[in-house]
PDB file of N, CA and C in Angstrom:
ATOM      1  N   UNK A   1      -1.091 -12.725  -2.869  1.00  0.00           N
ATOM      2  CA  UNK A   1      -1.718 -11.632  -3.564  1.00  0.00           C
ATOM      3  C   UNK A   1      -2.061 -12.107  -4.977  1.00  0.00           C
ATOM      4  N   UNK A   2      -3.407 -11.857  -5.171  1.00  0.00           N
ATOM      5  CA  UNK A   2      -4.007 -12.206  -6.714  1.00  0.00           C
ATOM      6  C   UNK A   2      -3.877 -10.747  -7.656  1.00  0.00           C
ATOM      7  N   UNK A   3      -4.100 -11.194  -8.923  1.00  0.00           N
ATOM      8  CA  UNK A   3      -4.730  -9.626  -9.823  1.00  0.00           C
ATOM      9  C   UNK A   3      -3.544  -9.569 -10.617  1.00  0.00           C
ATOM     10  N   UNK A   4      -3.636  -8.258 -11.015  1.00  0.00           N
ATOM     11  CA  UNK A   4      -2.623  -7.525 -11.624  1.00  0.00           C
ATOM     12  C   UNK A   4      -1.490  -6.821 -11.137  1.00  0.00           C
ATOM     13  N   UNK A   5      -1.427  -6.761 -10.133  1.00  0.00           N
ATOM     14  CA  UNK A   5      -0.016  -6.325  -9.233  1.00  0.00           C
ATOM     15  C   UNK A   5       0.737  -7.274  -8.982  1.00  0.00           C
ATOM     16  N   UNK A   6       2.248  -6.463  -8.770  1.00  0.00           N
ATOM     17  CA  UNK A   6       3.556  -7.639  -8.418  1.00  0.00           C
ATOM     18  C   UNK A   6       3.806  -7.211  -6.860  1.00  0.00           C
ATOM     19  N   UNK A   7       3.050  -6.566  -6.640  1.00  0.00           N
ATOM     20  CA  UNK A   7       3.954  -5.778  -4.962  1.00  0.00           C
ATOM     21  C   UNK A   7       2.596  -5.010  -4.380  1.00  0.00           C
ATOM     22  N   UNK A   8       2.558  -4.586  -3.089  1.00  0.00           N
ATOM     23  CA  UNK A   8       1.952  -3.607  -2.616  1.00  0.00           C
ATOM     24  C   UNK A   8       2.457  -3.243  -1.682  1.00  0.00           C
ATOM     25  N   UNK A   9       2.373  -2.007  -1.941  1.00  0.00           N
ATOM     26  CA  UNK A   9       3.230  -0.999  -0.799  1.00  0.00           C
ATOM     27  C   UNK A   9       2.121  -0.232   0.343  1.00  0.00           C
ATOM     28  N   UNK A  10       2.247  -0.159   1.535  1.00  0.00           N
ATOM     29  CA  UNK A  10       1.393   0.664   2.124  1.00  0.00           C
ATOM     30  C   UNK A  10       2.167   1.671   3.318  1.00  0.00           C
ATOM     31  N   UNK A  11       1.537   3.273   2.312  1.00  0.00           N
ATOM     32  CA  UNK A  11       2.483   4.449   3.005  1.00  0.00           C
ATOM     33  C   UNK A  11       1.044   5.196   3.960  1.00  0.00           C
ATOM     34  N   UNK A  12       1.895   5.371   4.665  1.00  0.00           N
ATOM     35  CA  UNK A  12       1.045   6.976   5.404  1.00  0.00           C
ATOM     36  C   UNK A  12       1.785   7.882   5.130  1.00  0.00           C
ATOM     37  N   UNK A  13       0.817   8.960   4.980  1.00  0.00           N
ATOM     38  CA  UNK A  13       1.496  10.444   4.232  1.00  0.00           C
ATOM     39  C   UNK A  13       0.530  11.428   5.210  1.00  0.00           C
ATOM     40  N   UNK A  14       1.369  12.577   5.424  1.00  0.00           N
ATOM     41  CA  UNK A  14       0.641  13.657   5.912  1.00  0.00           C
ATOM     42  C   UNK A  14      -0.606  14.113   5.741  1.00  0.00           C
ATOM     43  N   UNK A  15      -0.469  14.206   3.578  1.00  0.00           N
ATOM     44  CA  UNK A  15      -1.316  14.564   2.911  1.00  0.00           C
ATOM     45  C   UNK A  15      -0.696  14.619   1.604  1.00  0.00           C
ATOM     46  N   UNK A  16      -1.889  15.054   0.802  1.00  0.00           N
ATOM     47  CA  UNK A  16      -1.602  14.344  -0.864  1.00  0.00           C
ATOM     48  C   UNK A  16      -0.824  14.763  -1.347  1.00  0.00           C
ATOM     49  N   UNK A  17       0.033  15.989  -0.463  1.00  0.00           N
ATOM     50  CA  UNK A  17       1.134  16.865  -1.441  1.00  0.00           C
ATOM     51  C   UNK A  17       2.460  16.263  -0.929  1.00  0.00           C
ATOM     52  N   UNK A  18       2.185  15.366   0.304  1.00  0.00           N
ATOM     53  CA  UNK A  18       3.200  14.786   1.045  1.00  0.00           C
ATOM     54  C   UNK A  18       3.405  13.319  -0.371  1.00  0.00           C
ATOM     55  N   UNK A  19       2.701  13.326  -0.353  1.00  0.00           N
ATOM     56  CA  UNK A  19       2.349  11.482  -0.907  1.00  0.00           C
ATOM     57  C   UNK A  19       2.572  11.885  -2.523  1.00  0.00           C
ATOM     58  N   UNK A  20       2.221  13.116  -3.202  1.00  0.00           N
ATOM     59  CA  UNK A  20       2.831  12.937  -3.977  1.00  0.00           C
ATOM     60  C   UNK A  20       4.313  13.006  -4.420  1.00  0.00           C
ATOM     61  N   UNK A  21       5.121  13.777  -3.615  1.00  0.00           N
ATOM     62  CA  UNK A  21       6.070  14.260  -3.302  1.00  0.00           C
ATOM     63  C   UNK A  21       7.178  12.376  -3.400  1.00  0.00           C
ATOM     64  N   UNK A  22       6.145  11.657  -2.985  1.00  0.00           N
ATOM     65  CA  UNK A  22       6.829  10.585  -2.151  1.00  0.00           C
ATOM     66  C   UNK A  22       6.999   9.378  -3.199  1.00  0.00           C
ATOM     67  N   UNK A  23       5.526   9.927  -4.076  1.00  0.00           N
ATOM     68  CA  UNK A  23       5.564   8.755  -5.250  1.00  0.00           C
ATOM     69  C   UNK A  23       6.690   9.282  -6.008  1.00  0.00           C
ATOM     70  N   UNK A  24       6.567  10.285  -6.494  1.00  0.00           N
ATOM     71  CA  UNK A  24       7.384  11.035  -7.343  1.00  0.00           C
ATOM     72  C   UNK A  24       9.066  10.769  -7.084  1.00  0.00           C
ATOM     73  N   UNK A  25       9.403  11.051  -5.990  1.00  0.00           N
ATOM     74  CA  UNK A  25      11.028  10.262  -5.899  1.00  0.00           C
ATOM     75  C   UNK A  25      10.880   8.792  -6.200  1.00  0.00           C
ATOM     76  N   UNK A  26      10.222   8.112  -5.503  1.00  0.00           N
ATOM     77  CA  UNK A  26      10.387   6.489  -5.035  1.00  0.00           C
ATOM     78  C   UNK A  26       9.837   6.135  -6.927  1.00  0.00           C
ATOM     79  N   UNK A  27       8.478   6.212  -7.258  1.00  0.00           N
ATOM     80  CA  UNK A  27       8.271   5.296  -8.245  1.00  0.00           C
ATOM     81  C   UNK A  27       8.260   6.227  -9.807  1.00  0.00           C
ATOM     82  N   UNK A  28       8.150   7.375  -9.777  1.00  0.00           N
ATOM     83  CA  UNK A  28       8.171   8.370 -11.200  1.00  0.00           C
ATOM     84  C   UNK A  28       9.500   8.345 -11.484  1.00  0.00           C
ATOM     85  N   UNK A  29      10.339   8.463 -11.018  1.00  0.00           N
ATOM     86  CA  UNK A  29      11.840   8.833 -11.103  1.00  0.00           C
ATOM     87  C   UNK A  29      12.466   7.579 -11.474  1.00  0.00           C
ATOM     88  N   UNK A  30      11.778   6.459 -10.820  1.00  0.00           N
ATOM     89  CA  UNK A  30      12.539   5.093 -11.082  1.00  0.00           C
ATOM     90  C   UNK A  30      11.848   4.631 -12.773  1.00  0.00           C
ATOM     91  N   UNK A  31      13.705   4.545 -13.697  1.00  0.00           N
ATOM     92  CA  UNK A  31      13.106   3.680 -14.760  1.00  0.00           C
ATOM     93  C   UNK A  31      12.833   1.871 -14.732  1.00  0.00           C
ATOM     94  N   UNK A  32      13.090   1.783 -13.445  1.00  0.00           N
ATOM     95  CA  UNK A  32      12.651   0.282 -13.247  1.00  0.00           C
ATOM     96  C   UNK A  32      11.388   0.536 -13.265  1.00  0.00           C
ATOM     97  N   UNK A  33      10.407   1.263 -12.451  1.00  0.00           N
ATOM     98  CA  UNK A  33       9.345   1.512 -12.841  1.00  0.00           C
ATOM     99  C   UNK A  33       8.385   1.379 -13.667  1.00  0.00           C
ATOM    100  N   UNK A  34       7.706   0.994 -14.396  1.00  0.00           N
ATOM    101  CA  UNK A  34       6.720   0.727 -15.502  1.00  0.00           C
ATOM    102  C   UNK A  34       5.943   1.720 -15.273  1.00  0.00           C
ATOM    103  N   UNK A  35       4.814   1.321 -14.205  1.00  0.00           N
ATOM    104  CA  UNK A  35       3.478   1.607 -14.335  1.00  0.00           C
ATOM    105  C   UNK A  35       3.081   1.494 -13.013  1.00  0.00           C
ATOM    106  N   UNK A  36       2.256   1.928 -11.976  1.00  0.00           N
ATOM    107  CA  UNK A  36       1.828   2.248 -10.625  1.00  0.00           C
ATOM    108  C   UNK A  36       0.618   2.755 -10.335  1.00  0.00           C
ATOM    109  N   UNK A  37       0.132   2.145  -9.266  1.00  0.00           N
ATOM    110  CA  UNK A  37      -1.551   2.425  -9.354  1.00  0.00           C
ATOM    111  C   UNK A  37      -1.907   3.059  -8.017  1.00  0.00           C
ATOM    112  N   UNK A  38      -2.186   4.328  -7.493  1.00  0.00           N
ATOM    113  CA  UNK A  38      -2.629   4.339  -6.121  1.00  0.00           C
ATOM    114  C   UNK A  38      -4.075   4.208  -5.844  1.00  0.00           C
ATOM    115  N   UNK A  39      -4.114   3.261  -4.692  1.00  0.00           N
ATOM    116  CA  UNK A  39      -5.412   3.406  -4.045  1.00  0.00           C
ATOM    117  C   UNK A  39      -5.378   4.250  -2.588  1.00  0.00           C
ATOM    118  N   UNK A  40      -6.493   4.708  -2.355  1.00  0.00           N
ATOM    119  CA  UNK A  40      -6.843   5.576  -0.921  1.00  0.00           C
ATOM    120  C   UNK A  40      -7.454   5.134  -0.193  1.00  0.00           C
ATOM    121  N   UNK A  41      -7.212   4.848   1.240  1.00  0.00           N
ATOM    122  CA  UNK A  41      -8.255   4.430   1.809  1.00  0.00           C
ATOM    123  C   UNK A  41      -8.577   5.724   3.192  1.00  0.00           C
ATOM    124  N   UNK A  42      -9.930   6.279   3.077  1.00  0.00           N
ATOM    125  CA  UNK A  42     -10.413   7.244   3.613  1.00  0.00           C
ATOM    126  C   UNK A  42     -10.839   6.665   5.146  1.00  0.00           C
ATOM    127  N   UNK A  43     -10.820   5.589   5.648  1.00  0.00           N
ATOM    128  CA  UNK A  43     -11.118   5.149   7.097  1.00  0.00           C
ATOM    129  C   UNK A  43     -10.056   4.214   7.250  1.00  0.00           C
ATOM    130  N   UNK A  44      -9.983   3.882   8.667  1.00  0.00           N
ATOM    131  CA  UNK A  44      -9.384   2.769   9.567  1.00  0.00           C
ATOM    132  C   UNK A  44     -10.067   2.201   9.561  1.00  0.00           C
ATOM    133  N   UNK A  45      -9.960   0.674   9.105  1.00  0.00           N
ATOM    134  CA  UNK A  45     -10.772  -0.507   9.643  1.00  0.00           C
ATOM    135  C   UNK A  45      -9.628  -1.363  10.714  1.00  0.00           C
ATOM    136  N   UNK A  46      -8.832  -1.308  10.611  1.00  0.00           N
ATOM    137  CA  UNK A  46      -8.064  -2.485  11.356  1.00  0.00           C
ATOM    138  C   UNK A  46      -6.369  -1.475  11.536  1.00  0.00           C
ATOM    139  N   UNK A  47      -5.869  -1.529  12.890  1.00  0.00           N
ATOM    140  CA  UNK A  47      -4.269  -1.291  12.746  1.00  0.00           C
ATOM    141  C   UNK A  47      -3.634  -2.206  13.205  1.00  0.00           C
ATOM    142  N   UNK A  48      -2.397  -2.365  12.547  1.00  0.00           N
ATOM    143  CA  UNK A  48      -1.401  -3.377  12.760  1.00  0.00           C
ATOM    144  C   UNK A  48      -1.481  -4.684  11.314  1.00  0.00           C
ATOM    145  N   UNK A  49      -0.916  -5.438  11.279  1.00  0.00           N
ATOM    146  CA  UNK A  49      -0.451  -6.934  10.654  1.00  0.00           C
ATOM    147  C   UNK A  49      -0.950  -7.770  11.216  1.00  0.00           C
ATOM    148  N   UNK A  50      -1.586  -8.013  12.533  1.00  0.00           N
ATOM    149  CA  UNK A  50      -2.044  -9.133  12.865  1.00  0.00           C
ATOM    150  C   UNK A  50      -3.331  -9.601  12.195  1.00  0.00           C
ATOM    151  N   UNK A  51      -3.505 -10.830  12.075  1.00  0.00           N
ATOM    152  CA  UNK A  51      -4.202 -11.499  11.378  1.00  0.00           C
ATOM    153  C   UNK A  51      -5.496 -12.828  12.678  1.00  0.00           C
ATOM    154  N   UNK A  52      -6.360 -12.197  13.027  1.00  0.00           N
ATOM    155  CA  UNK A  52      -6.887 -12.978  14.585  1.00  0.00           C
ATOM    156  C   UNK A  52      -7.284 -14.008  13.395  1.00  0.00           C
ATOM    157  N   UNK A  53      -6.738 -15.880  14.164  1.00  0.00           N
ATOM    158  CA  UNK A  53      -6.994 -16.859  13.566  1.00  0.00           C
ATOM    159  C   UNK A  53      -7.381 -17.751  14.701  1.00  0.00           C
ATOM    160  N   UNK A  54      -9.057 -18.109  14.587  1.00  0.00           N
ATOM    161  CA  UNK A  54      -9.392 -18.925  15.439  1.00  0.00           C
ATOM    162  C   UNK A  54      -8.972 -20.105  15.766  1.00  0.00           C
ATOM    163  N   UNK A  55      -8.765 -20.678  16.892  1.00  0.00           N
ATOM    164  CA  UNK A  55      -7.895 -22.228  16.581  1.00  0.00           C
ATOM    165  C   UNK A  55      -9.193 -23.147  16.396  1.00  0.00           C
ATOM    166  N   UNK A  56      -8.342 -23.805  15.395  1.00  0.00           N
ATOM    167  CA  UNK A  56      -9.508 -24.845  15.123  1.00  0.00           C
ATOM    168  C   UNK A  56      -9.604 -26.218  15.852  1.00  0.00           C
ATOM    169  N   UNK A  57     -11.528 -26.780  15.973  1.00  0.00           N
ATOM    170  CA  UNK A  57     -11.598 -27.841  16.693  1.00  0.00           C
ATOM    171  C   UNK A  57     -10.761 -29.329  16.587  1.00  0.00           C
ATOM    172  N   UNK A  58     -10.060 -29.921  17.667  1.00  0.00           N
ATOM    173  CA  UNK A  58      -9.380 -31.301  17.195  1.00  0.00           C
ATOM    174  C   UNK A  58      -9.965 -31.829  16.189  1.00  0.00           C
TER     175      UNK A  58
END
């Protein structure tokens, strides 16, 4: 991972009152905490961790 982040977390939430609910214990409450950025993503492009890696020619 490049940029300005040390971590990324990825939640599913019901909905935004769920998710805020969720930041709010886990990262508002924590003074380890600094600073936290959410992004949204409004579609599915891909589910799961797998990563399809073509094998490459000898």
């Amino acid at each position: 991972m490049t940029g300005d982040g040390d971590y990324v977390l990825v939640v599913s939430a019901r909905d935004v009152d769920d998710y805020d609910a969720l930041m709010q214990r886990l990262m508002a409450a924590n003074a380890n905490v600094k600073r936290f950025r959410t992004r949204v993503a409004l579609d599915t492009l891909k589910r799961g961790l797998a990563v399809p890696v073509d094998t490459l020619p000898a």
